[in-house]
Protein backbone atom coordinates (compact mmCIF):
# COMPACT_ATOMS: atom_id res chain seq x y z
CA UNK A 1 0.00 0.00 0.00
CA UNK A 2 1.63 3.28 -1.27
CA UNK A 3 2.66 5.66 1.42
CA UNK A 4 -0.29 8.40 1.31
CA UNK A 5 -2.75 6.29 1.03
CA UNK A 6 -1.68 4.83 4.36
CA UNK A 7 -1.56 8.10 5.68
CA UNK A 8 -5.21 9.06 4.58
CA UNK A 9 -6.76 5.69 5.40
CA UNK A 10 -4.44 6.09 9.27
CA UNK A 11 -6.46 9.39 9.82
CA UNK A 12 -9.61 8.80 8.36
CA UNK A 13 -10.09 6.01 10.66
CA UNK A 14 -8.44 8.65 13.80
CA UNK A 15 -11.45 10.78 12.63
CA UNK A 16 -13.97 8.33 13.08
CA UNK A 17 -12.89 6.50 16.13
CA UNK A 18 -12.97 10.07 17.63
CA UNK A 19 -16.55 10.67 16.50
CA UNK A 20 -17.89 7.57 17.98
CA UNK A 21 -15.77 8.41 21.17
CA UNK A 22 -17.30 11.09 22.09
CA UNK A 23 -20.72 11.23 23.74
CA UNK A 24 -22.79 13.71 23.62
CA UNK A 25 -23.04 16.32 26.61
CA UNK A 26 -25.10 14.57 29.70
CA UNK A 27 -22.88 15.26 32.28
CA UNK A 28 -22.99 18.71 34.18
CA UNK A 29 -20.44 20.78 34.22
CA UNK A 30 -19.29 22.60 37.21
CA UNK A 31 -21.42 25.05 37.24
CA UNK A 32 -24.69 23.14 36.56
CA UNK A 33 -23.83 20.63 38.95
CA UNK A 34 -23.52 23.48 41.08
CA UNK A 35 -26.82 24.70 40.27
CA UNK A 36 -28.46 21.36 40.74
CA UNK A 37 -26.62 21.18 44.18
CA UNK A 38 -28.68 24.78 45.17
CA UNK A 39 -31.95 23.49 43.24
CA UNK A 40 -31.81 20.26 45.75
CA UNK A 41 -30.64 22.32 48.47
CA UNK A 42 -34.10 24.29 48.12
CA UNK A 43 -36.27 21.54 47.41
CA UNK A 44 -34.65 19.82 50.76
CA UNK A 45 -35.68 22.57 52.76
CA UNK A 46 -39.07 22.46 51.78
CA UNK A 47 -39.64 19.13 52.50
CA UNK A 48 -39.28 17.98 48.88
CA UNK A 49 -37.33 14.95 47.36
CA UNK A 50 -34.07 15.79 45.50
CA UNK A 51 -34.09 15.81 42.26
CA UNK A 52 -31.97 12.90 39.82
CA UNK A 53 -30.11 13.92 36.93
CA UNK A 54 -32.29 12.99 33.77
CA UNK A 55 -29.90 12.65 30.79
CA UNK A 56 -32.04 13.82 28.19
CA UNK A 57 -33.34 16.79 29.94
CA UNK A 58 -29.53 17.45 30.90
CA UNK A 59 -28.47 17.17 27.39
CA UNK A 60 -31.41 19.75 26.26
CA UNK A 61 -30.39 22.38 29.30
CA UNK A 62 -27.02 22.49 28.24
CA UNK A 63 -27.88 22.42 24.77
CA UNK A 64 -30.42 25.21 24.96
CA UNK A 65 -28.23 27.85 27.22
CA UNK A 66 -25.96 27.54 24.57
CA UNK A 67 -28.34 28.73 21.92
CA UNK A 68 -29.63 31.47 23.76
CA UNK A 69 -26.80 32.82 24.30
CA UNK A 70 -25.42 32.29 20.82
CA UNK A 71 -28.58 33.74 19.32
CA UNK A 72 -28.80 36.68 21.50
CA UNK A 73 -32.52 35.75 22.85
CA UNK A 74 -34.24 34.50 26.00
CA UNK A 75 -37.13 32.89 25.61
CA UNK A 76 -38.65 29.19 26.64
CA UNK A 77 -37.85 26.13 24.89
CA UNK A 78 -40.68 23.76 23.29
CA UNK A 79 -41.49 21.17 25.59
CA UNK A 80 -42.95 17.56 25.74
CA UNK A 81 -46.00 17.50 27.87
CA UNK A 82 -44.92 17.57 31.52
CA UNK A 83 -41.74 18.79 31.29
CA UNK A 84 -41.14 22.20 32.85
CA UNK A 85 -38.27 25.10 32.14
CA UNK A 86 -36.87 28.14 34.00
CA UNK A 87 -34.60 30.66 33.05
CA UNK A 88 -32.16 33.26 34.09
CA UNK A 89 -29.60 35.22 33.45
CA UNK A 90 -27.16 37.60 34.92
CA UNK A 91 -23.42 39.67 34.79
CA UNK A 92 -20.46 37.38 35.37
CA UNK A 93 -19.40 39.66 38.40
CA UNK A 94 -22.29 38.33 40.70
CA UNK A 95 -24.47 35.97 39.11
CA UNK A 96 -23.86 32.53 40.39
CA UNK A 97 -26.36 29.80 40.58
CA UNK A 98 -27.65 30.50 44.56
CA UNK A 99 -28.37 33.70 42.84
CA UNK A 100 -30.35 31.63 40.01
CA UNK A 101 -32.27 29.94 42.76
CA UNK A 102 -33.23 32.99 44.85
CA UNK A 103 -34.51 34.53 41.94
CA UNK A 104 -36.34 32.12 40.87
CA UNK A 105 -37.89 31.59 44.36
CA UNK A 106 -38.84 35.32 44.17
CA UNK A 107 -40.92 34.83 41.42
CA UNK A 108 -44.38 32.90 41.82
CA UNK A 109 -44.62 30.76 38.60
CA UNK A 110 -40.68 29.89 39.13
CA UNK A 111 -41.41 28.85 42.80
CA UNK A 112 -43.95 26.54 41.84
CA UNK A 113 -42.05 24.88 39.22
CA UNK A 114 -38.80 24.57 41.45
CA UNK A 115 -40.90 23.42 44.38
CA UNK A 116 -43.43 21.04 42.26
CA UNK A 117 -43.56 17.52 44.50
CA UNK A 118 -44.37 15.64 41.23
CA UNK A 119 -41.30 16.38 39.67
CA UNK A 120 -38.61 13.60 39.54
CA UNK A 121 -35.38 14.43 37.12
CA UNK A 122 -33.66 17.50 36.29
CA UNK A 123 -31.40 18.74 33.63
CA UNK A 124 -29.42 22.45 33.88
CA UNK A 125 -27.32 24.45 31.42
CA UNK A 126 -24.96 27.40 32.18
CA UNK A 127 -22.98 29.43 29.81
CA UNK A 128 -20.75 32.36 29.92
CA UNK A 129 -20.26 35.21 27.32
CA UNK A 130 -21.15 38.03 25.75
CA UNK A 131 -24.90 38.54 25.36
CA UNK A 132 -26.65 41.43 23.71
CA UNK A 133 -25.09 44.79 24.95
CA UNK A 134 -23.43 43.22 27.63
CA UNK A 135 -19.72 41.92 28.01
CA UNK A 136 -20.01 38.78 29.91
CA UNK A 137 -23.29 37.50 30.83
CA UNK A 138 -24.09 33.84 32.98
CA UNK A 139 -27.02 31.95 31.42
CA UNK A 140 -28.98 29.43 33.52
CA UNK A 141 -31.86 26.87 32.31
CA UNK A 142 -33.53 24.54 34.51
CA UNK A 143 -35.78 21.73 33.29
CA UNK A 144 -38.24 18.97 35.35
CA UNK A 145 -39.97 16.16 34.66
């Protein structure tokens, strides 16, 4: 077998042993484990059962803090039928994800999806950079089943 065509068939198969290597996005990073951590913390003092990571609705948190961010918006997700979202975003110099969870427990409709007894599983995305006018900017999703 000639030389280069060694070579080509050598990385072609590096390429694809790489693509089936690596999974897609389910585990939390730092900061959404973090946020997880605060959402349980919460629930736990309100008498509530923690919540389990749910791969699929990790992989869409992640996945949808990301776009937001990318595409300069906020706005809700589309849903399957009994699966709830929250949002939230603030400045890198004091948003952090207690701050997530406060807020959301200051707001009615957040509080009653954070503290919902029915919900099992749930998946969180965080992201950092520049968002609309601003220079750095956290992003945090939430979502229950």
């Amino acid at each position: 077998m000639p030389g280069h065509l060694r070579t080509t068939l050598a990385l072609l198969l590096s390429v694809c042993a790489l693509a089936f290597a690596a999974p897609a996005q389910a585990e939390p990073t730092t900061m959404e484990h973090r946020l997880i951590e605060r959402i349980n913390d919460v629930r736990a003092a309100h008498g509530l059962r923690a919540l389990r990571l749910g791969p699929r609705l990790q992989r869409g948190a992640h996945a949808w803090s990301r776009y937001l961010m990318r595409a300069d918006s906020f706005y809700h997700g589309r849903l399957a039928a009994g699966t709830g979202e929250i949002l939230a975003w603030g400045t890198c110099s004091w948003f952090r994800p207690a701050q997530a969870v406060r807020m959301w427990l200051d707001s009615p409709s957040h509080r009653a999806l954070l503290l919902r007894p029915g919900f099992r599983y749930v998946g969180t995305g965080w992201t950092s950079g520049s968002w609309r006018s601003y220079g750095c900017v956290e992003m945090a999703v939430a979502r229950f089943r």
